[in-house]
C-alpha atoms as a PDB file:
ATOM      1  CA  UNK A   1      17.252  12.135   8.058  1.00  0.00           C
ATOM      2  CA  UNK A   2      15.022  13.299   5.516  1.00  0.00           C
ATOM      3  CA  UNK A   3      11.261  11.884   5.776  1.00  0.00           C
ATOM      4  CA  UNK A   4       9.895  11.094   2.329  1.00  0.00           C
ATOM      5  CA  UNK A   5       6.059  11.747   2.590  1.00  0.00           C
ATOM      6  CA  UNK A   6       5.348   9.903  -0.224  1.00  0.00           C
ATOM      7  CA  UNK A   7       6.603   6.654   0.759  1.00  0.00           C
ATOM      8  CA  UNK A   8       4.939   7.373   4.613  1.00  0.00           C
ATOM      9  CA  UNK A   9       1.589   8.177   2.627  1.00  0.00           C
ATOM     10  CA  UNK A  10       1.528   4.858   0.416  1.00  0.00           C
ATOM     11  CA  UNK A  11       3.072   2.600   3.905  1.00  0.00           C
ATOM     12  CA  UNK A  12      -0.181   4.494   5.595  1.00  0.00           C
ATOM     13  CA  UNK A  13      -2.251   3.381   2.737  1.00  0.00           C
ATOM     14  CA  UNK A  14      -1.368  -0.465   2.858  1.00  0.00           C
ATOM     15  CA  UNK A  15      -1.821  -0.488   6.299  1.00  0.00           C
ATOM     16  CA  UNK A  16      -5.366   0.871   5.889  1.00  0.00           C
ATOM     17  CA  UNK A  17      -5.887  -2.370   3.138  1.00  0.00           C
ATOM     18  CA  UNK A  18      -4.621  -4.600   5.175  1.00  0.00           C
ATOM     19  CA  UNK A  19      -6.588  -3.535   8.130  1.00  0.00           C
ATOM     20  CA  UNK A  20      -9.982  -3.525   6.239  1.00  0.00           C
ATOM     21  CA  UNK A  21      -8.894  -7.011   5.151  1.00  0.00           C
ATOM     22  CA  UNK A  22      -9.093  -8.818   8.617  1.00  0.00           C
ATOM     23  CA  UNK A  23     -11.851  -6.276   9.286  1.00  0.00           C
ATOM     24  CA  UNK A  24     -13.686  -7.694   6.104  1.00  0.00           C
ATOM     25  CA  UNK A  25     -12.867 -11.427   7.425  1.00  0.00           C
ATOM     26  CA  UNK A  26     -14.340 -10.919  10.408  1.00  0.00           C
ATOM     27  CA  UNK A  27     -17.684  -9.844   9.310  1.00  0.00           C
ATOM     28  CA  UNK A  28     -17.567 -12.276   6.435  1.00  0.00           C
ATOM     29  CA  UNK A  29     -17.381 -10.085   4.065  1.00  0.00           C
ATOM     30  CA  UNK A  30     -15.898 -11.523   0.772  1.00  0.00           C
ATOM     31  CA  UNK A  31     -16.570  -8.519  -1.629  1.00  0.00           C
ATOM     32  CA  UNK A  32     -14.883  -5.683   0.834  1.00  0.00           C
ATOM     33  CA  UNK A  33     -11.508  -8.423   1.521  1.00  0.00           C
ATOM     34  CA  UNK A  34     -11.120  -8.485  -2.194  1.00  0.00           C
ATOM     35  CA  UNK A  35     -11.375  -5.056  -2.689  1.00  0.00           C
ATOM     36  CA  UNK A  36      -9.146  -4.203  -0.039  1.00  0.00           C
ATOM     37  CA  UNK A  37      -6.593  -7.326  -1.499  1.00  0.00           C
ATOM     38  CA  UNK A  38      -6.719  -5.104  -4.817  1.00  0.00           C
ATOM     39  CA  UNK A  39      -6.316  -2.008  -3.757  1.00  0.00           C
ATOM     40  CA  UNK A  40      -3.069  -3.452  -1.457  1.00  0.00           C
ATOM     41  CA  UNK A  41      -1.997  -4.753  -4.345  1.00  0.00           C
ATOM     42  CA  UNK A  42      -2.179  -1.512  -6.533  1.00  0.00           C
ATOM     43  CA  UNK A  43      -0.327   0.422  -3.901  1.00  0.00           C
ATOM     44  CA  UNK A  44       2.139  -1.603  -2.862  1.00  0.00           C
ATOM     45  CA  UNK A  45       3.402  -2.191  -6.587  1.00  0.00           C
ATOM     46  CA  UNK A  46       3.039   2.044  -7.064  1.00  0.00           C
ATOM     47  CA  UNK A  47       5.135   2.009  -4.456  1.00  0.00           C
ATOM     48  CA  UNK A  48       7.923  -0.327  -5.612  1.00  0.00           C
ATOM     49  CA  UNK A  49       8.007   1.731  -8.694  1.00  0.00           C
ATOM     50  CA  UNK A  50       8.167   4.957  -7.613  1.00  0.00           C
ATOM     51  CA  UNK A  51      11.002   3.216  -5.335  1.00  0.00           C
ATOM     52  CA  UNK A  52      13.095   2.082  -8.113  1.00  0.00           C
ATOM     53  CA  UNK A  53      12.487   4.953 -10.637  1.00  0.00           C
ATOM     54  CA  UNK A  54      14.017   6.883  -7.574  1.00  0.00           C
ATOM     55  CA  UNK A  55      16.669   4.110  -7.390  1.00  0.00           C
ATOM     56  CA  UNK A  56      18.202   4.507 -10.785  1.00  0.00           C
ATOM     57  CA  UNK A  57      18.077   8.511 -10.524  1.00  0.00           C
ATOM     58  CA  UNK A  58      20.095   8.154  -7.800  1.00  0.00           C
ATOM     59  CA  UNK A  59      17.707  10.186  -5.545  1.00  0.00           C
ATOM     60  CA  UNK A  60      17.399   7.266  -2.903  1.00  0.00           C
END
């Protein structure tokens, strides 16, 4: 089994955003949760298409 460091560095990432999401809600903090929503958002659709370009190369 082959670990793919990329993938285990962007699933690290959107852990981090989603963590400083209910961190943000829990100090009220509407400007840090949307940040944090945005930046969850960029990585986790980098990450679906570094997925499927991987996908149709056959390298997954």
């Amino acid at each position: 089994m082959v670990i793919k460091w990329n993938f285990l560095v962007l699933a690290l990432l959107a852990v981090i955003c989603i963590s400083g999401i209910g961190i943000a809600i829990a100090e009220k903090s509407i400007t840090i949760a949307a940040i944090c929503f945005i930046a969850l958002t960029g990585i986790m659709g980098y990450g679906f298409t570094q997925k499927k370009k991987l996908r149709e190369q056959g390298k997954l």
